[in-house]
Protein backbone atom coordinates (compact mmCIF):
# COMPACT_ATOMS: atom_id res chain seq x y z
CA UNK A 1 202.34 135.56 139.56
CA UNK A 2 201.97 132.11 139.34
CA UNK A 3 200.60 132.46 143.25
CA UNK A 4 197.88 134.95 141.91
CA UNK A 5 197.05 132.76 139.03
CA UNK A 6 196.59 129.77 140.91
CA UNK A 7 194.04 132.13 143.51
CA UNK A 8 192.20 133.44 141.05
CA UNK A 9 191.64 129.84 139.21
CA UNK A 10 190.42 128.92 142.83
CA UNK A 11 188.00 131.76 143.06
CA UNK A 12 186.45 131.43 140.17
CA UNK A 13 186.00 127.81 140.46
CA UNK A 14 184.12 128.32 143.84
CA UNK A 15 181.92 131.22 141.73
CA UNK A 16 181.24 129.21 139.53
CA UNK A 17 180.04 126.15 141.50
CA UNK A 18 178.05 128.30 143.47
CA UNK A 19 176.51 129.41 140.82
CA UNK A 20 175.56 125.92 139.86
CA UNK A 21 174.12 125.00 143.32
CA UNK A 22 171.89 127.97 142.88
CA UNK A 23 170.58 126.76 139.60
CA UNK A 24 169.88 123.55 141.00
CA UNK A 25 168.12 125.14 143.68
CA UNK A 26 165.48 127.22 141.59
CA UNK A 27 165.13 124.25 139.12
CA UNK A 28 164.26 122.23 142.18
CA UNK A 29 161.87 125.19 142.89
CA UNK A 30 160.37 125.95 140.02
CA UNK A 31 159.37 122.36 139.08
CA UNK A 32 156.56 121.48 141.64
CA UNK A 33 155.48 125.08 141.22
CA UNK A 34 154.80 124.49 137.62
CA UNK A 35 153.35 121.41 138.28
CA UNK A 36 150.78 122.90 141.04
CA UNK A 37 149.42 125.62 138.55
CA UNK A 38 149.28 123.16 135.87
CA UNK A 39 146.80 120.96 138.37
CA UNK A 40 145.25 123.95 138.57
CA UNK A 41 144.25 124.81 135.54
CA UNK A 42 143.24 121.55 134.70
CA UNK A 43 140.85 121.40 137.71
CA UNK A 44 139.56 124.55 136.45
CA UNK A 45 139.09 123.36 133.20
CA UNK A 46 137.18 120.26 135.02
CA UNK A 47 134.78 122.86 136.75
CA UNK A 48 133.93 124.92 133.57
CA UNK A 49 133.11 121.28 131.95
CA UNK A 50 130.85 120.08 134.78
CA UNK A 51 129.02 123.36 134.70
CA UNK A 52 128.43 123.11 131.25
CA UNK A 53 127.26 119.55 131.39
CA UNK A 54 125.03 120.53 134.20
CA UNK A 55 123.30 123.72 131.98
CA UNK A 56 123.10 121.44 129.09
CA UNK A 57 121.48 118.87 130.80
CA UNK A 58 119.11 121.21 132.38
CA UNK A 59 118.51 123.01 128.86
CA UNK A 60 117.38 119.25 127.50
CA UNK A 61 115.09 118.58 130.57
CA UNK A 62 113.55 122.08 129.84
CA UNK A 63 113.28 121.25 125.92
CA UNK A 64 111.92 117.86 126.88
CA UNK A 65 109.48 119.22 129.30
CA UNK A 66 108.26 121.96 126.55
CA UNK A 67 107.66 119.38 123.85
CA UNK A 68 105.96 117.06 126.34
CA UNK A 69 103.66 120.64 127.30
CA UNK A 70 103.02 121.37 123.52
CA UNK A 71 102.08 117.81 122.46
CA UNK A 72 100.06 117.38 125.29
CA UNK A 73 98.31 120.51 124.26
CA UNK A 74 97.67 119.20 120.91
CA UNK A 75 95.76 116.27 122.19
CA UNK A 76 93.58 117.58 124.18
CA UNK A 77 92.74 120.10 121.57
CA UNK A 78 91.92 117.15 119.48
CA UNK A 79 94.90 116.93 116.94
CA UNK A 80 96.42 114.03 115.79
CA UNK A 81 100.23 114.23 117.52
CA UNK A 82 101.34 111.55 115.05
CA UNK A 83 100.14 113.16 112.14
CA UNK A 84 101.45 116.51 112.94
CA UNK A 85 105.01 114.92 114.37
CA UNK A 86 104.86 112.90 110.74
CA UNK A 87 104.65 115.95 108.93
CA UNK A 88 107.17 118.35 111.00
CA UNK A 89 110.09 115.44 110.27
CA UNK A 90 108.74 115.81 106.48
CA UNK A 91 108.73 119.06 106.49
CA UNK A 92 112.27 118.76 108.09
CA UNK A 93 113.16 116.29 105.47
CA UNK A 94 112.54 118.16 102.74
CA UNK A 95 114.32 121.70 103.87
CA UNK A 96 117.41 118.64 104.61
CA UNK A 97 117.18 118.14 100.97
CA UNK A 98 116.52 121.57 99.66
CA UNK A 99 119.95 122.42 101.43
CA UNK A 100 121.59 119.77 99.43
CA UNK A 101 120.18 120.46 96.17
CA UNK A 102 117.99 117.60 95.78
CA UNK A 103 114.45 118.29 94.70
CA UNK A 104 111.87 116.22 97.34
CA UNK A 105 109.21 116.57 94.90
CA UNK A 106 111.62 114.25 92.32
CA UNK A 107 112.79 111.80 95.32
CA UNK A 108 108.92 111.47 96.07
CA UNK A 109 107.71 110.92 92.89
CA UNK A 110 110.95 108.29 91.96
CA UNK A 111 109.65 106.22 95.46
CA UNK A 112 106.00 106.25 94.42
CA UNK A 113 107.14 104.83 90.66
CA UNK A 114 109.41 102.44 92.24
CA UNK A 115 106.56 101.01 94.48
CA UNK A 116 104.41 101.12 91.65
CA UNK A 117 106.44 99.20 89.68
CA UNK A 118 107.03 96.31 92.40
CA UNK A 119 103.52 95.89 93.02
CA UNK A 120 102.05 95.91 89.50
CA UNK A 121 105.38 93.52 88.08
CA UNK A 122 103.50 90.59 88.75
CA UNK A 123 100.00 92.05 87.04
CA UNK A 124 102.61 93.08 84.46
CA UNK A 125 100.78 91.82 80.89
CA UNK A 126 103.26 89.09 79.66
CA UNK A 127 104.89 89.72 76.04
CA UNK A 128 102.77 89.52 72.49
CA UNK A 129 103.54 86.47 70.88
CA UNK A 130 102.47 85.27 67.07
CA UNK A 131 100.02 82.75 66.40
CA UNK A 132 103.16 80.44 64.80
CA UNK A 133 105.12 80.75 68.49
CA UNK A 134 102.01 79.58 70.39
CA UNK A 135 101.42 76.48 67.78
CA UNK A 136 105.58 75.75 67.69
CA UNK A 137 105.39 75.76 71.34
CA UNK A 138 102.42 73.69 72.01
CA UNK A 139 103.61 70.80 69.17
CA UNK A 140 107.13 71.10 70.62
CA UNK A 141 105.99 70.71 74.06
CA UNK A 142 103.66 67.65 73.44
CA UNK A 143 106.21 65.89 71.23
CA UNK A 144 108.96 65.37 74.17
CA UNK A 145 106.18 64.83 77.13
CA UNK A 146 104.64 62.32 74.94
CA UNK A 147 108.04 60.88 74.36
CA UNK A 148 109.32 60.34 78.16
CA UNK A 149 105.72 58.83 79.00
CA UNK A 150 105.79 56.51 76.30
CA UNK A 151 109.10 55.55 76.76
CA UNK A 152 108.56 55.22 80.28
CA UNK A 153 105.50 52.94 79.82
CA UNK A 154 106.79 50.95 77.03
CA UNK A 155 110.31 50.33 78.50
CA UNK A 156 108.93 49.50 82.02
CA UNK A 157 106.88 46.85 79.97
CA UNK A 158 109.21 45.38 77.66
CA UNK A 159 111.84 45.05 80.18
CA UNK A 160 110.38 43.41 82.95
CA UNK A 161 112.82 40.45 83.40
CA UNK A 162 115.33 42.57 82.85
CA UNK A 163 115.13 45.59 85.05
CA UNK A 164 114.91 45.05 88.94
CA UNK A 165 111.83 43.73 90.13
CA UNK A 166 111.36 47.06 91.82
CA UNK A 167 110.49 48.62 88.69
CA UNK A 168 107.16 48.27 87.90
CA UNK A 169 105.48 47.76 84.58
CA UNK A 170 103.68 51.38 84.06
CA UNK A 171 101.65 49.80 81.26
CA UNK A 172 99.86 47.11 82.85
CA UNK A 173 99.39 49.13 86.18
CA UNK A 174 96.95 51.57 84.34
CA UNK A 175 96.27 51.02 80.76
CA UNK A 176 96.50 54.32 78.54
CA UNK A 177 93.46 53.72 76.36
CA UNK A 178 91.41 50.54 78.21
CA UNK A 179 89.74 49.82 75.44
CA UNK A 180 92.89 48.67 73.32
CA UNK A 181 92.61 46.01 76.54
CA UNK A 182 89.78 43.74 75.59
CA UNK A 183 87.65 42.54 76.74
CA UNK A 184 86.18 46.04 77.53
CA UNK A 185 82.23 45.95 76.78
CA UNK A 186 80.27 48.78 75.19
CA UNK A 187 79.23 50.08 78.91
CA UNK A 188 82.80 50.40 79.99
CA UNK A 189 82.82 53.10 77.08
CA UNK A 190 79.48 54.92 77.61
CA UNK A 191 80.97 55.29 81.90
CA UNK A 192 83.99 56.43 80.63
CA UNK A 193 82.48 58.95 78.74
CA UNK A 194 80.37 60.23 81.57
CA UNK A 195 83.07 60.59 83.79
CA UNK A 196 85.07 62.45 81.31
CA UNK A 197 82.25 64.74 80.50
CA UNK A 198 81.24 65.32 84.68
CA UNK A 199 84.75 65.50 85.50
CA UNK A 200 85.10 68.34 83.03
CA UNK A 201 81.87 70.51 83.99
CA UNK A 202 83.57 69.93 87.33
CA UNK A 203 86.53 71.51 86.67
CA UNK A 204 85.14 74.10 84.63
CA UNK A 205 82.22 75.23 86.84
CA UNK A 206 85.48 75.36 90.13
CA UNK A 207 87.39 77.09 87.81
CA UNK A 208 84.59 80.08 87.24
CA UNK A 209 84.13 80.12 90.65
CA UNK A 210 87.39 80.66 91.79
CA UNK A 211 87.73 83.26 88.95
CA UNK A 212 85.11 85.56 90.83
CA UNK A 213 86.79 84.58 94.38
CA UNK A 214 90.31 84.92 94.31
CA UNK A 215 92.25 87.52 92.38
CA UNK A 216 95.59 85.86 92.23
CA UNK A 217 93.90 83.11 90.36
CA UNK A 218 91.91 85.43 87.76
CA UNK A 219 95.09 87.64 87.35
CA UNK A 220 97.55 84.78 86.16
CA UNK A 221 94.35 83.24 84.26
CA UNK A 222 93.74 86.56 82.45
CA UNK A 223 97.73 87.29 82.08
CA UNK A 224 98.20 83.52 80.48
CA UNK A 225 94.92 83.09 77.99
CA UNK A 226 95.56 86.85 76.96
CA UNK A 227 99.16 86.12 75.41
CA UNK A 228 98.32 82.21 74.59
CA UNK A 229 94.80 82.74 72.86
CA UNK A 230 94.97 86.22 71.72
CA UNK A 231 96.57 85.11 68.23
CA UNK A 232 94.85 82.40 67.38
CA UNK A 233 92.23 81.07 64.89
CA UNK A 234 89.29 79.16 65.38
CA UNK A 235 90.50 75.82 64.89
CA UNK A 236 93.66 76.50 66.53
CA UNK A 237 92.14 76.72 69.78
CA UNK A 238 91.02 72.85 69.72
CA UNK A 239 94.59 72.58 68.77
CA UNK A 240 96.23 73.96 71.74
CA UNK A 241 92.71 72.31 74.09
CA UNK A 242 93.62 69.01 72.79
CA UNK A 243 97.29 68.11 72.30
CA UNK A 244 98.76 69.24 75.62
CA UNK A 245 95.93 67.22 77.51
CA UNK A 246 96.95 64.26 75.87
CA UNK A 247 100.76 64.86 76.73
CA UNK A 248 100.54 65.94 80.43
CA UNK A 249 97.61 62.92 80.84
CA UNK A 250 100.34 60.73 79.13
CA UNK A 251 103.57 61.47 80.97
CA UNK A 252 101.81 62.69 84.37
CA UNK A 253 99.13 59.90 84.56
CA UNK A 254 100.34 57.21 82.52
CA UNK A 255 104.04 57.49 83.68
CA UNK A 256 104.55 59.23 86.99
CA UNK A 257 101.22 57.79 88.93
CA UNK A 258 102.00 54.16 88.26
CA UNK A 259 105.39 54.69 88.94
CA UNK A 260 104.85 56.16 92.52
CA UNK A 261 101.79 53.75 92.76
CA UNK A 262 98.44 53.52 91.37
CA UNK A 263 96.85 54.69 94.55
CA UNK A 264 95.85 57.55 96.23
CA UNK A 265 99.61 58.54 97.21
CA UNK A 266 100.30 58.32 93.46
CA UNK A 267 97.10 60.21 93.05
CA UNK A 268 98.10 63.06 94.57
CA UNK A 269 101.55 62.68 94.25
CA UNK A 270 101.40 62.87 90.68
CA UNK A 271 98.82 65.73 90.93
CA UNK A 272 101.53 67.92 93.16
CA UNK A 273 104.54 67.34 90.44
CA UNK A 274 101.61 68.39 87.30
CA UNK A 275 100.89 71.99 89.38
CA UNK A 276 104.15 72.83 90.36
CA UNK A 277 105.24 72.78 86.64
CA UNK A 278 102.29 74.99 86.12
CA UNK A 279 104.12 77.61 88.13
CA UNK A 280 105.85 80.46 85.98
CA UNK A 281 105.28 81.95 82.61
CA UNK A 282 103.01 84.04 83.97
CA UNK A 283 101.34 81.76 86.13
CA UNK A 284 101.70 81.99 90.03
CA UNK A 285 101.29 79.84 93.00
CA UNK A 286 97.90 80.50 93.16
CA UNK A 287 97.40 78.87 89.27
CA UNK A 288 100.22 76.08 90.35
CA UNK A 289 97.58 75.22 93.67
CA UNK A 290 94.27 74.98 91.38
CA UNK A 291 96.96 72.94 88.12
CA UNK A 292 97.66 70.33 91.44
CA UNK A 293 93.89 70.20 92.60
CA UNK A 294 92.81 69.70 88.99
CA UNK A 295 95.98 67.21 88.33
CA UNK A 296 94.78 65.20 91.62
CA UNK A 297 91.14 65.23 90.12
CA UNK A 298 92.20 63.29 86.70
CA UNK A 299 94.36 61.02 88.46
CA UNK A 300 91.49 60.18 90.53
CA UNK A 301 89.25 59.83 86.97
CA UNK A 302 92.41 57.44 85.60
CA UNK A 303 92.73 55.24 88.55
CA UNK A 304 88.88 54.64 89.17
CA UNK A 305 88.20 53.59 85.61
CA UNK A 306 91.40 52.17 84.98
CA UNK A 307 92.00 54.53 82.38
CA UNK A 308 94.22 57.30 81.34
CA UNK A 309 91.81 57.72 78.71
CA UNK A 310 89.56 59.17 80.60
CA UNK A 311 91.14 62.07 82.25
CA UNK A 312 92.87 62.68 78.83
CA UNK A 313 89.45 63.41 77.37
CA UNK A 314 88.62 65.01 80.72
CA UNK A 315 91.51 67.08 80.58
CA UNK A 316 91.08 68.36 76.60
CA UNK A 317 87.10 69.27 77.38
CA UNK A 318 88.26 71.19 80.19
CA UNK A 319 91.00 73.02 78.75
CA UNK A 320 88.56 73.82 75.39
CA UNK A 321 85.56 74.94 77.92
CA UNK A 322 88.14 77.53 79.68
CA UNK A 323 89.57 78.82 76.46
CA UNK A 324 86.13 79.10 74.63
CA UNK A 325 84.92 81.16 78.34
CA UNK A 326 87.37 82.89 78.26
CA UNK A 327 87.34 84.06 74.52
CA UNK A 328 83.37 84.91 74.76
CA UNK A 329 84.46 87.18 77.87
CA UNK A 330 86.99 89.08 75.86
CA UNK A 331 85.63 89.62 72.33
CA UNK A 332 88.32 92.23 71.24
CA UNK A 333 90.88 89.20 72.21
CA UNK A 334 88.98 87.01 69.77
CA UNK A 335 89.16 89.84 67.07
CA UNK A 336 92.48 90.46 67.29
């Protein structure tokens, strides 16, 4: 028994390892089998791809080659391809929108307002103020430019000894009124006068020209002397003519020219500082370039006569002339 046992064991052990060989043998098979039809497929997949590529690529050419046909067709029938391309992407545009829910008509109108609103913010009329913020303003102003240029003069002139010799003495360069200076003779007083009085026809007759030339000017004019003058009275007008000429002439002409050099480098240097703080409130480059042209022309009036006087006067004729103009052109202004 234990004979049969032990031959049985043995033939089922061989069975069963031959069994095992022929596993192997189909796994070894089977595996470059699957391995061929899976190239396969993928090189199939490959061909279907290229073919695809090929008929899209003629369908473009085709579509390319129509549009090309249709537009040139257009043309030669006289229509304007850009025009009717502009209005075929609107048109496309607004069915885009339609499909979302938004309502072109509403996006249109929102861009045109927008635009609108960015071009015109500038021509924009500034805010109405009262007749007691224009006067507050105008005193307030004058009282602290009339303070630095005073200070400036008078310190320059007290201290020289004391400050370095680089500093100059701003009220001996160019006297503020020449005639506190004697000896200065009854025909220093009638030139002075006539140089004030020309200087400010000058100005005045440039500044209505340039009114009718150039629009940016006009426009800030307009937008300044509409809020500034609009509430005032009479008399008030002189008011706001006369004390802000004698504070600019005073700090910008008195102070700042002397300082940089009573020359024309001062000249014009002072003249460049006086229009670029004419800049804002309104007022745009174009009023800052014409504030630095008519700065350059009183500095010119101060350091030929040796006088800050004179383009003080200069400067208040000037600034009444423009208002009065002004007020004459716009009667409802005046009335309001």
């Amino acid at each position: 028994m234990l004979a049969s046992q032990a031959g049985g064991a043995s033939l089922a052990s061989r069975v069963s390892a031959a069994s095992a060989r022929c596993r192997a043998d189909r796994a070894t098979t089977t595996a470059p089998r699957k391995a061929t039809i899976a190239r396969g497929r993928r090189n199939r997949r490959k061909d279907k791809s290229r073919a695809t590529t090929t008929v899209d690529d003629d369908d473009d050419d085709a579509s390319a080659e129509t549009t090309a046909d249709a537009l040139s067709d257009l043309a030669s029938r006289g229509v304007d391809v850009d025009a009717a391309t502009a209005a075929a992407l609107d048109a496309s545009a607004r069915d885009m929108l339609a499909r979302a829910g938004i309502s072109a008509d509403a996006v249109a109108a929102e861009t045109r307002g927008d635009a609108v609103a960015s071009s015109s913010s500038s021509s924009a009329p500034l805010p109405a103020v009262s007749r007691d913020d224009v006067l507050d303003s105008c005193v307030g102003t004058t009282a602290w430019m009339l303070a630095i240029g005073l200070i400036a003069r008078e310190g320059t002139y007290f201290g020289q000894g004391v400050l370095p010799d680089a500093v100059p003495d701003l009220a001996s360069a160019l006297p503020l009124v020449a005639a506190l200076h004697p000896p200065f003779p009854p025909s220093d007083l009638a030139r002075d006068l006539g140089i004030a009085v020309g200087a400010a026809a000058a100005v005045t007759a440039a500044r209505g020209a340039l009114l009718r030339a150039w629009p940016d000017f006009a426009e800030a004019s307009n937008r300044s002397n509409a809020q500034v003058l609009t509430p005032l009275r009479p008399f008030d007008v002189v008011t706001v003519a006369v004390l802000p000429a004698l504070a600019e002439e005073t700090l910008f002409r008195g102070a700042l020219l002397p300082a940089i050099g009573v020359s024309p480098v001062g000249v014009v240097g002072a003249g460049v500082v006086f229009g670029a703080l004419h800049a804002g409130g309104g007022r745009n480059a174009a009023f800052a370039a014409w504030a630095s042209v008519v700065g350059c022309a009183y500095g010119a009036c101060a350091v030929a006569t040796g006088n800050v006087a004179v383009a003080m006067a200069a400067h208040a004729m000037a600034n009444y002339a423009s208002a009065a103009l002004w007020l004459k052109e716009n009667p409802d202004a005046a009335k309001a």
